[in-house]
C-alpha atoms as a PDB file:
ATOM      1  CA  UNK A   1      61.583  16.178  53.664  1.00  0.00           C
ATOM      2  CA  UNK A   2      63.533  13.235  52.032  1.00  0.00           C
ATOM      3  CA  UNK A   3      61.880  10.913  49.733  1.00  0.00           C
ATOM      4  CA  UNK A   4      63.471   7.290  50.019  1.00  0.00           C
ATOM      5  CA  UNK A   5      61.883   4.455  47.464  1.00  0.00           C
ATOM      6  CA  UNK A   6      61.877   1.009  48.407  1.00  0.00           C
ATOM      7  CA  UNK A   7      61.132  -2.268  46.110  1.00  0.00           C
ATOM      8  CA  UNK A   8      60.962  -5.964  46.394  1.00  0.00           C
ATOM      9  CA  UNK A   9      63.285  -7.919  44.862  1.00  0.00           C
ATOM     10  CA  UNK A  10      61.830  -8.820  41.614  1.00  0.00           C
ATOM     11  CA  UNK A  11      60.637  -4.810  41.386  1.00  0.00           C
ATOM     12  CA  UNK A  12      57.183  -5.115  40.967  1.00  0.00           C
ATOM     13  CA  UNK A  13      56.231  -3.552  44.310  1.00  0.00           C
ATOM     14  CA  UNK A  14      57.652   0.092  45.082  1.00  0.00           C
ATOM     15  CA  UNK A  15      57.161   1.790  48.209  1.00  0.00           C
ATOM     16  CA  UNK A  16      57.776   5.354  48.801  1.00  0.00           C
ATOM     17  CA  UNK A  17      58.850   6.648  52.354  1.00  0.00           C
ATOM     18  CA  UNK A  18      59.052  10.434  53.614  1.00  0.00           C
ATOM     19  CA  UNK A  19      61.367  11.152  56.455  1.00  0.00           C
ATOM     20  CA  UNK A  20      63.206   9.067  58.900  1.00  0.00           C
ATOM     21  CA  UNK A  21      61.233   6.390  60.340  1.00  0.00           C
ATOM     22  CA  UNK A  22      59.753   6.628  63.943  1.00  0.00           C
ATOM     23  CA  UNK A  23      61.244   3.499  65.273  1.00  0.00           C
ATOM     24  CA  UNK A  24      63.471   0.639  63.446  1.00  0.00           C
ATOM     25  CA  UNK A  25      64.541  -2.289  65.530  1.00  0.00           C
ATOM     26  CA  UNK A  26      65.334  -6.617  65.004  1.00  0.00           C
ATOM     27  CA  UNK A  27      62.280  -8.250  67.133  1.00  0.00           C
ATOM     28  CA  UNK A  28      63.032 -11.631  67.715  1.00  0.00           C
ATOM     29  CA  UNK A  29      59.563 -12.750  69.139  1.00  0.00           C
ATOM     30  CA  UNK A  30      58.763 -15.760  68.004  1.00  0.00           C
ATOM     31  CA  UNK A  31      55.986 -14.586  65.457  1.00  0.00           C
ATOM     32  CA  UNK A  32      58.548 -12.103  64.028  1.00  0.00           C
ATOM     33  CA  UNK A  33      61.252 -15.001  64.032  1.00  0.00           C
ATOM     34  CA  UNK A  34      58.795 -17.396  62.157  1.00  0.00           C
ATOM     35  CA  UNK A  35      57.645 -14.624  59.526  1.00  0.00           C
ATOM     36  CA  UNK A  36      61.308 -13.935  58.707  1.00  0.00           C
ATOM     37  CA  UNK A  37      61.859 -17.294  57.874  1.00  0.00           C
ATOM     38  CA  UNK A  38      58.178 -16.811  55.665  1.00  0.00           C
ATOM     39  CA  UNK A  39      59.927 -14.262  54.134  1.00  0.00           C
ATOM     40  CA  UNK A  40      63.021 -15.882  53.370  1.00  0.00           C
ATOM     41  CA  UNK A  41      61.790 -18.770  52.111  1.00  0.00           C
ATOM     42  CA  UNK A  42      60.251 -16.979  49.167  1.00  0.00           C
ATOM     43  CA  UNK A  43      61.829 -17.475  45.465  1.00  0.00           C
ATOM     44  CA  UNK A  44      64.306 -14.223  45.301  1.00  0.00           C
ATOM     45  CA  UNK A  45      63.853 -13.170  48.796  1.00  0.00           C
ATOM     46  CA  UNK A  46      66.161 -11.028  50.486  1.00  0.00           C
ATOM     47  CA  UNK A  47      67.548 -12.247  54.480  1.00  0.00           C
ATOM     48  CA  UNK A  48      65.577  -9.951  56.478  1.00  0.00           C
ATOM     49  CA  UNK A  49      66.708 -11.400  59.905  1.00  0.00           C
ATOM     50  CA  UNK A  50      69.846 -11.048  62.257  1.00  0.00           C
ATOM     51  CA  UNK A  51      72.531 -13.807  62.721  1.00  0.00           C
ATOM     52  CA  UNK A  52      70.048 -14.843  65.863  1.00  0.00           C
ATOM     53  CA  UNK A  53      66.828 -14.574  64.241  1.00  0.00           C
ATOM     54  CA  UNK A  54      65.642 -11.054  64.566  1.00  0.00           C
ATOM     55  CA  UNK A  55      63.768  -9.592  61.917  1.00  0.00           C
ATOM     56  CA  UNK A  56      64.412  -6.014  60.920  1.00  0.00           C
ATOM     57  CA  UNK A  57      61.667  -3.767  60.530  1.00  0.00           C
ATOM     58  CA  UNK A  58      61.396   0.250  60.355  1.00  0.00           C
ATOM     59  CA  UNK A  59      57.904   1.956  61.614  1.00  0.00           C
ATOM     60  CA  UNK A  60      56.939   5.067  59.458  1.00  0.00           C
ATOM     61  CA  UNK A  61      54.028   7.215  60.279  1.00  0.00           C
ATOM     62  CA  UNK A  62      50.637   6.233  58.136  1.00  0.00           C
ATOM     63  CA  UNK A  63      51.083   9.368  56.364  1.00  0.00           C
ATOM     64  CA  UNK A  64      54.343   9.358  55.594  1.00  0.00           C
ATOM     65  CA  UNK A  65      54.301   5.721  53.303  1.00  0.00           C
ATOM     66  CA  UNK A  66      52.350   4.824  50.222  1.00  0.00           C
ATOM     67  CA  UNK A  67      52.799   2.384  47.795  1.00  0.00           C
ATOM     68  CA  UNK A  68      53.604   3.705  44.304  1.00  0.00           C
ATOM     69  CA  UNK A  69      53.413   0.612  41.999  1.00  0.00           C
ATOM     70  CA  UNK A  70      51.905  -2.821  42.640  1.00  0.00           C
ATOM     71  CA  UNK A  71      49.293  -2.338  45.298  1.00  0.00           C
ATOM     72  CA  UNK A  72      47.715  -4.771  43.609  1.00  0.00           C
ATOM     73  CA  UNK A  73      50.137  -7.554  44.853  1.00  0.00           C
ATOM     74  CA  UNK A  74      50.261  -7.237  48.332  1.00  0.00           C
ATOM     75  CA  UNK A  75      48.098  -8.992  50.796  1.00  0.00           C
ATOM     76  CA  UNK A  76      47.655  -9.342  54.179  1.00  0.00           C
ATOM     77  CA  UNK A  77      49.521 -12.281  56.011  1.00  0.00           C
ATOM     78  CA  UNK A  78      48.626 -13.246  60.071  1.00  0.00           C
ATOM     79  CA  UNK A  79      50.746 -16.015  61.619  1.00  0.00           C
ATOM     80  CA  UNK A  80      49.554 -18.515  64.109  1.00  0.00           C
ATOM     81  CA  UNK A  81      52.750 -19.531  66.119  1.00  0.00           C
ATOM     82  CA  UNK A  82      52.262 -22.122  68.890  1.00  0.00           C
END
């Protein structure tokens, strides 16, 4: 199985992923459209929506991801739209 390693865009955050993910689509909800723009709006960020908003995502099994540098960083993050 293929080993694909994914970072942020400043590099402190690597994520390694096994295999194809299960499902990737552009959601454009409007608690995916308003974390997008979260996203985006971040010093360095990368555009992780479509030309109408979406934001791509990829699902991967819970097995099949872990984080291999900077766990430390992440957090959790829950929008409130509406």
């Amino acid at each position: 199985m293929t080993e694909t390693l994914i970072h942020c865009a400043c590099g402190k955050v690597e994520v390694a992923l096994s295999g194809d993910p299960i499902l990737t689509a552009a959601c454009h909800c409007d608690d995916c459209q308003a974390g997008g723009a979260k996203i985006e709006a971040l010093p360095g960020a990368w555009t992780v929506r479509d030309g109408s908003g979406g934001t791509y995502y990829a699902l991967y099994r819970k097995d099949r991801h872990r984080v291999t540098r900077g766990g430390d960083l992440l957090r959790h993050d829950k929008l409130r739209v509406g």
